[in-house]
PDB file of N, CA and C in Angstrom:
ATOM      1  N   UNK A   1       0.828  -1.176   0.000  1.00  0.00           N
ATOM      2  CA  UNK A   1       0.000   0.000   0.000  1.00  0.00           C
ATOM      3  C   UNK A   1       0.879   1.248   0.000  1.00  0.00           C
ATOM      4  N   UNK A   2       1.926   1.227   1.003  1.00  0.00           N
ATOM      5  CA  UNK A   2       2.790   2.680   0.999  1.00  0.00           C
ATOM      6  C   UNK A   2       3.549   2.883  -0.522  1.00  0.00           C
ATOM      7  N   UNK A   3       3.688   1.479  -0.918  1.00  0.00           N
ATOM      8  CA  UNK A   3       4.593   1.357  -2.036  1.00  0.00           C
ATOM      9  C   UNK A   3       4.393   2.360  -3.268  1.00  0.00           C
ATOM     10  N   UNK A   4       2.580   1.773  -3.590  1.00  0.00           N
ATOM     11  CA  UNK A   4       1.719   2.406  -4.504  1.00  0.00           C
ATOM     12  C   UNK A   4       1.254   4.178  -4.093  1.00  0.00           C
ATOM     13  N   UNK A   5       1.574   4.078  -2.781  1.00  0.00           N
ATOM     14  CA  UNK A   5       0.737   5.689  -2.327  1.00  0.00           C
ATOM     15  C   UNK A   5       2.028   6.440  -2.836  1.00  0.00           C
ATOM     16  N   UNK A   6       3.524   5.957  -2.352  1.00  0.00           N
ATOM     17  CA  UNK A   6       4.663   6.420  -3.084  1.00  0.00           C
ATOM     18  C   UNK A   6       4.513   7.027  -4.715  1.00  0.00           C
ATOM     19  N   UNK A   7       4.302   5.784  -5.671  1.00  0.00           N
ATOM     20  CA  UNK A   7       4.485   6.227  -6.920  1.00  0.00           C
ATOM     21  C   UNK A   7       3.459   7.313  -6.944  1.00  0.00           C
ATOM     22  N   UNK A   8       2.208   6.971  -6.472  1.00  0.00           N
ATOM     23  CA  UNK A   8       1.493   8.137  -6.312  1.00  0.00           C
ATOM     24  C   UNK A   8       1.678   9.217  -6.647  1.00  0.00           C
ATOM     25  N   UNK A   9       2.683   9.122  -5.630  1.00  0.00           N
ATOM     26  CA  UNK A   9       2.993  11.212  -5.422  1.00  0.00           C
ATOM     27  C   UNK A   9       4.321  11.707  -6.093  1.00  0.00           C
ATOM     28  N   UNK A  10       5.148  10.197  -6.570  1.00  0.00           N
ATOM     29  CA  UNK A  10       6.310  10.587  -7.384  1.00  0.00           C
ATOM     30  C   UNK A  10       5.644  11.355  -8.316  1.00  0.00           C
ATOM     31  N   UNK A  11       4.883  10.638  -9.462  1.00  0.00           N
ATOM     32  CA  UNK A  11       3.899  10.811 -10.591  1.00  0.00           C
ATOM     33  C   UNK A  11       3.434  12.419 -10.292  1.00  0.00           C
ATOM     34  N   UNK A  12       2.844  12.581  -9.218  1.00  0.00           N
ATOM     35  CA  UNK A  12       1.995  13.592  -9.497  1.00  0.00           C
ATOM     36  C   UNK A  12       0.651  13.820  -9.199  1.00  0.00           C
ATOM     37  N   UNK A  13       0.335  12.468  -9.323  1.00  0.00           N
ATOM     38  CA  UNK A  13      -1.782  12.425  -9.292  1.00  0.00           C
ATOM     39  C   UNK A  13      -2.211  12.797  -8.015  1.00  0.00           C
ATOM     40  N   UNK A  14      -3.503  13.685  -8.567  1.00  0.00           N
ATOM     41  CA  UNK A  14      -3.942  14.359  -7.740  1.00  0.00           C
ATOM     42  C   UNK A  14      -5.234  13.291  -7.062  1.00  0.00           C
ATOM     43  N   UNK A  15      -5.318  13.802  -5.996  1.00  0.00           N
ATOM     44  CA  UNK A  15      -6.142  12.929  -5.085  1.00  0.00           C
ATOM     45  C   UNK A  15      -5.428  12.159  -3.905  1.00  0.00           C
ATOM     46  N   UNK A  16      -4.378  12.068  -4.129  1.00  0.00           N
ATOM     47  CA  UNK A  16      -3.352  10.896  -3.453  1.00  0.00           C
ATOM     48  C   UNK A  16      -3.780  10.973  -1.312  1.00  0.00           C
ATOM     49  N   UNK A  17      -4.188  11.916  -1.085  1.00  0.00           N
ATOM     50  CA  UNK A  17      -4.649  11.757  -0.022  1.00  0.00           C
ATOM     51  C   UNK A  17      -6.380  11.367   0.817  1.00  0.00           C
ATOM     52  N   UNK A  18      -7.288  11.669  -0.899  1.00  0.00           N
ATOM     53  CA  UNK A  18      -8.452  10.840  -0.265  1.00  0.00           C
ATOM     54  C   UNK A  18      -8.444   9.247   0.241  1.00  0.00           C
ATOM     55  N   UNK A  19      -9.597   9.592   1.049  1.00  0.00           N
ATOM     56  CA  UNK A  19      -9.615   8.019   1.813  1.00  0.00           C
ATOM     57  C   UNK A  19     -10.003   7.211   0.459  1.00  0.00           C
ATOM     58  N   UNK A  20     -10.613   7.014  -0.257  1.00  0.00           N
ATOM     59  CA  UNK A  20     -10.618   6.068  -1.067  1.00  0.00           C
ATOM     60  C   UNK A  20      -9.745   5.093  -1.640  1.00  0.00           C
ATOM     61  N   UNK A  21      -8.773   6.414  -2.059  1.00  0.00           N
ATOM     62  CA  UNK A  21      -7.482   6.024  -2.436  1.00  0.00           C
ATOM     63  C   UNK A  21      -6.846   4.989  -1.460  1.00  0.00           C
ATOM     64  N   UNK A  22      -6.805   5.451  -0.375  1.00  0.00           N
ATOM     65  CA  UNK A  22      -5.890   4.808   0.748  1.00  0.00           C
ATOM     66  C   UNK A  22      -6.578   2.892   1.002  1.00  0.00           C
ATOM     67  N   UNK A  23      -8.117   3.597   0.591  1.00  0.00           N
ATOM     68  CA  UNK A  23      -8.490   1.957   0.424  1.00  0.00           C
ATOM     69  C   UNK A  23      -8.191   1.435  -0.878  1.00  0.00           C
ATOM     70  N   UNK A  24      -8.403   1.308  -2.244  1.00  0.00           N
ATOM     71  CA  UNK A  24      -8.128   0.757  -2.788  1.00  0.00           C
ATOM     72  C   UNK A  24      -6.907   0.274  -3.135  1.00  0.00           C
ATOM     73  N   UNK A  25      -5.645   1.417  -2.337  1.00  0.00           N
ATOM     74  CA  UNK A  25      -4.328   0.546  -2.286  1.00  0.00           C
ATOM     75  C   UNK A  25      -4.474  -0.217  -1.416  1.00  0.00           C
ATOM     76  N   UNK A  26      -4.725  -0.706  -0.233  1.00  0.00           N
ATOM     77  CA  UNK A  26      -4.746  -1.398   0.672  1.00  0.00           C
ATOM     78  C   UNK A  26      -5.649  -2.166   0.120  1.00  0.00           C
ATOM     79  N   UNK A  27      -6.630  -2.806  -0.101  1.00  0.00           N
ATOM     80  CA  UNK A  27      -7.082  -3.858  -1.296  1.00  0.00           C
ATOM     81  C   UNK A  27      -6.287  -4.327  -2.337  1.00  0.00           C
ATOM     82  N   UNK A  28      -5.365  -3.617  -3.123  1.00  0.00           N
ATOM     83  CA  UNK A  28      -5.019  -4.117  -3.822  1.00  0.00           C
ATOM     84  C   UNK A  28      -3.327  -4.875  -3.302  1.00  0.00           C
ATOM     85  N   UNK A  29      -3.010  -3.589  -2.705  1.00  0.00           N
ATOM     86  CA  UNK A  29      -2.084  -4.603  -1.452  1.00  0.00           C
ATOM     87  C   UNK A  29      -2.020  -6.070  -1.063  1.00  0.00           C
ATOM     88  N   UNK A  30      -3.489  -6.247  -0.564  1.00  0.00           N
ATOM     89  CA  UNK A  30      -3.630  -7.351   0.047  1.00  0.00           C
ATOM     90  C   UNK A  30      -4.150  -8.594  -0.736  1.00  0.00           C
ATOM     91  N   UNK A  31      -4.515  -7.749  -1.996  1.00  0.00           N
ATOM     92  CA  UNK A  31      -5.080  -9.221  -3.048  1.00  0.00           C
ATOM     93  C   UNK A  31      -3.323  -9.646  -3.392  1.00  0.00           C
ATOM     94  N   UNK A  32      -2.539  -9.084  -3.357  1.00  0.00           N
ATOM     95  CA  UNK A  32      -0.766  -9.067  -4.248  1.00  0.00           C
ATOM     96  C   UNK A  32      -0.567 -10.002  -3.147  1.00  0.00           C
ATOM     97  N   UNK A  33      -0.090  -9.637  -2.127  1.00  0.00           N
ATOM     98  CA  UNK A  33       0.866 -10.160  -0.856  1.00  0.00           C
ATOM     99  C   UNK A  33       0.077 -11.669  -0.651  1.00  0.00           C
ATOM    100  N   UNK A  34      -1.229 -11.461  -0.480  1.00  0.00           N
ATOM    101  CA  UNK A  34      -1.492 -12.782   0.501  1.00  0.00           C
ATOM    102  C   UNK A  34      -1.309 -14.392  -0.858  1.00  0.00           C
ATOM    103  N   UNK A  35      -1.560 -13.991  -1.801  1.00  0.00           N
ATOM    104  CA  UNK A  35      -1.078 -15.168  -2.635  1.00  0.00           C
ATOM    105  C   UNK A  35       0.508 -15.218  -2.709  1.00  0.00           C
ATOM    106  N   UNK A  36       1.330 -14.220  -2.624  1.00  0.00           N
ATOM    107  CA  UNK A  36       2.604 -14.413  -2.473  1.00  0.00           C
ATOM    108  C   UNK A  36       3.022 -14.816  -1.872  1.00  0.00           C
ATOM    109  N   UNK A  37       2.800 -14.441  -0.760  1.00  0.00           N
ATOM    110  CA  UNK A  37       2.566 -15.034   0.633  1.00  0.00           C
ATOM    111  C   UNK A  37       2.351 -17.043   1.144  1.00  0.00           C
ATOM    112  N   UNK A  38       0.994 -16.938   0.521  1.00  0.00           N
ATOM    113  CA  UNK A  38       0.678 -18.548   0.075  1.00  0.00           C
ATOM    114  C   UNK A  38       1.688 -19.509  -0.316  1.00  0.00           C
ATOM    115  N   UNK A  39       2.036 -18.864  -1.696  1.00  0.00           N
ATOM    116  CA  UNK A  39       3.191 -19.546  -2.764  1.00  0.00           C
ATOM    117  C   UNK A  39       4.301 -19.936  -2.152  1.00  0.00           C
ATOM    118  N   UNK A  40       5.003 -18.683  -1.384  1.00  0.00           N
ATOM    119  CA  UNK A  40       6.256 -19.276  -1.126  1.00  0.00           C
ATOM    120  C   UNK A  40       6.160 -20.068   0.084  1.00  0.00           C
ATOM    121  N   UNK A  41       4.962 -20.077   0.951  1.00  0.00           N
ATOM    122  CA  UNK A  41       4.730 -21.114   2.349  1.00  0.00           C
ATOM    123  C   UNK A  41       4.225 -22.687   1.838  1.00  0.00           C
ATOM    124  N   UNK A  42       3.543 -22.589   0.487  1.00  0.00           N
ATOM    125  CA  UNK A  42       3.105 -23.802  -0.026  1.00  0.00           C
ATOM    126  C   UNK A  42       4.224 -24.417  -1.170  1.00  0.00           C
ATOM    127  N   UNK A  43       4.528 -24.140  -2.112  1.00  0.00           N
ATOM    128  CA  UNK A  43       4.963 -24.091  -3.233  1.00  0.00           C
ATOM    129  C   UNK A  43       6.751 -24.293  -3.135  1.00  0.00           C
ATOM    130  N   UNK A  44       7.051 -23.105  -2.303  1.00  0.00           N
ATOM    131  CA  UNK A  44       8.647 -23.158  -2.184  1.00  0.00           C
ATOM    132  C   UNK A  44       9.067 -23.804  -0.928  1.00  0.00           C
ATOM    133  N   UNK A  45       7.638 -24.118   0.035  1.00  0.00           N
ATOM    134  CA  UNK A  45       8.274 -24.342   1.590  1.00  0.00           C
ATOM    135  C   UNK A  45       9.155 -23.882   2.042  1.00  0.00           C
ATOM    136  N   UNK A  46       9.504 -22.075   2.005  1.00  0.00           N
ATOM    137  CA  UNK A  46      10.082 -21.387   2.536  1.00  0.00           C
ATOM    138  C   UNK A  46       9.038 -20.851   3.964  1.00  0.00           C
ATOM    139  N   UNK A  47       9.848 -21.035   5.040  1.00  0.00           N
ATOM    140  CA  UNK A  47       8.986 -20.046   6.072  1.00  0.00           C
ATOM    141  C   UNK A  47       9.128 -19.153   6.266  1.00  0.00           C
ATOM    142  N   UNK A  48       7.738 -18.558   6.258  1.00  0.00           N
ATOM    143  CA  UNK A  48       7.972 -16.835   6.425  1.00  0.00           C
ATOM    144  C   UNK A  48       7.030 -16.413   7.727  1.00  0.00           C
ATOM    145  N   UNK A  49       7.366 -15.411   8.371  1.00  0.00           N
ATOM    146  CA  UNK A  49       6.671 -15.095   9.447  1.00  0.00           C
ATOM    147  C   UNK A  49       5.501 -14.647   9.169  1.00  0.00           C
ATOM    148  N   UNK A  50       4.417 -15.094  10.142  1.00  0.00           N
ATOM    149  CA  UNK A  50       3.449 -14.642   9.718  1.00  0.00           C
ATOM    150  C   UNK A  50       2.719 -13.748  11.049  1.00  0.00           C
ATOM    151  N   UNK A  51       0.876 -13.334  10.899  1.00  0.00           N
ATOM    152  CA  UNK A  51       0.913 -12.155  12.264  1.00  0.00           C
ATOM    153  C   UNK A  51      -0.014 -13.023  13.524  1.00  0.00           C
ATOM    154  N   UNK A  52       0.485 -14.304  13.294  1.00  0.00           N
ATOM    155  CA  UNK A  52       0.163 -15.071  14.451  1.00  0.00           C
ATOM    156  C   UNK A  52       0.717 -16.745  14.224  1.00  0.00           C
ATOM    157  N   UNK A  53       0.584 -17.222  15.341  1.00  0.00           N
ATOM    158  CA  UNK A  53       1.082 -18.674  15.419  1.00  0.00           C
ATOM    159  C   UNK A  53       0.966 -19.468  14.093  1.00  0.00           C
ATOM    160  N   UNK A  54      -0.274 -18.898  14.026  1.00  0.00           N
ATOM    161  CA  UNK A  54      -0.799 -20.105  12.843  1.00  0.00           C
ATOM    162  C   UNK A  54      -0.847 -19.777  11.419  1.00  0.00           C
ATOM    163  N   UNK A  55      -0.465 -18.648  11.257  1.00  0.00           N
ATOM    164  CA  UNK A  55       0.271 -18.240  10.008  1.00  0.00           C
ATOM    165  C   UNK A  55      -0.637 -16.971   9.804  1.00  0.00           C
ATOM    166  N   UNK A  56      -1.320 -16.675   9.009  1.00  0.00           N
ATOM    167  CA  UNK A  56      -1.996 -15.192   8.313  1.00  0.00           C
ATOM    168  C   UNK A  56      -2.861 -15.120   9.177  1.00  0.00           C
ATOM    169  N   UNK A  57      -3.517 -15.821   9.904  1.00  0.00           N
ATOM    170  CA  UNK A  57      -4.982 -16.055  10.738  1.00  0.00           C
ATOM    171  C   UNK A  57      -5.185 -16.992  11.694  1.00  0.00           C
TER     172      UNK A  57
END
């Protein structure tokens, strides 16, 4: 989310501080990460920390 609010404001676009905005990066944030996320815990059996014992939830 900070990543995208970044290019944001490199760019220029205006709006970059409505709340909307701030949600649809954070949606789109979280659709990116949590399959990435998945992949490399399923797929690569790399462990990665997650925000509780039991992994994302």
């Amino acid at each position: 989310m900070l990543a995208v609010q970044g290019l944001r404001r490199a760019s220029g676009q205006a709006g970059v501080n409505a709340p909307r905005t701030w949600v649809i990066d954070f949606v789109t944030g979280a659709l990116i990460a949590a399959p990435v996320f998945w992949m490399f815990t399923q797929f690569l059996a790399i462990n990665l920390p997650g925000l509780t014992t039991t992994g994302w939830f």
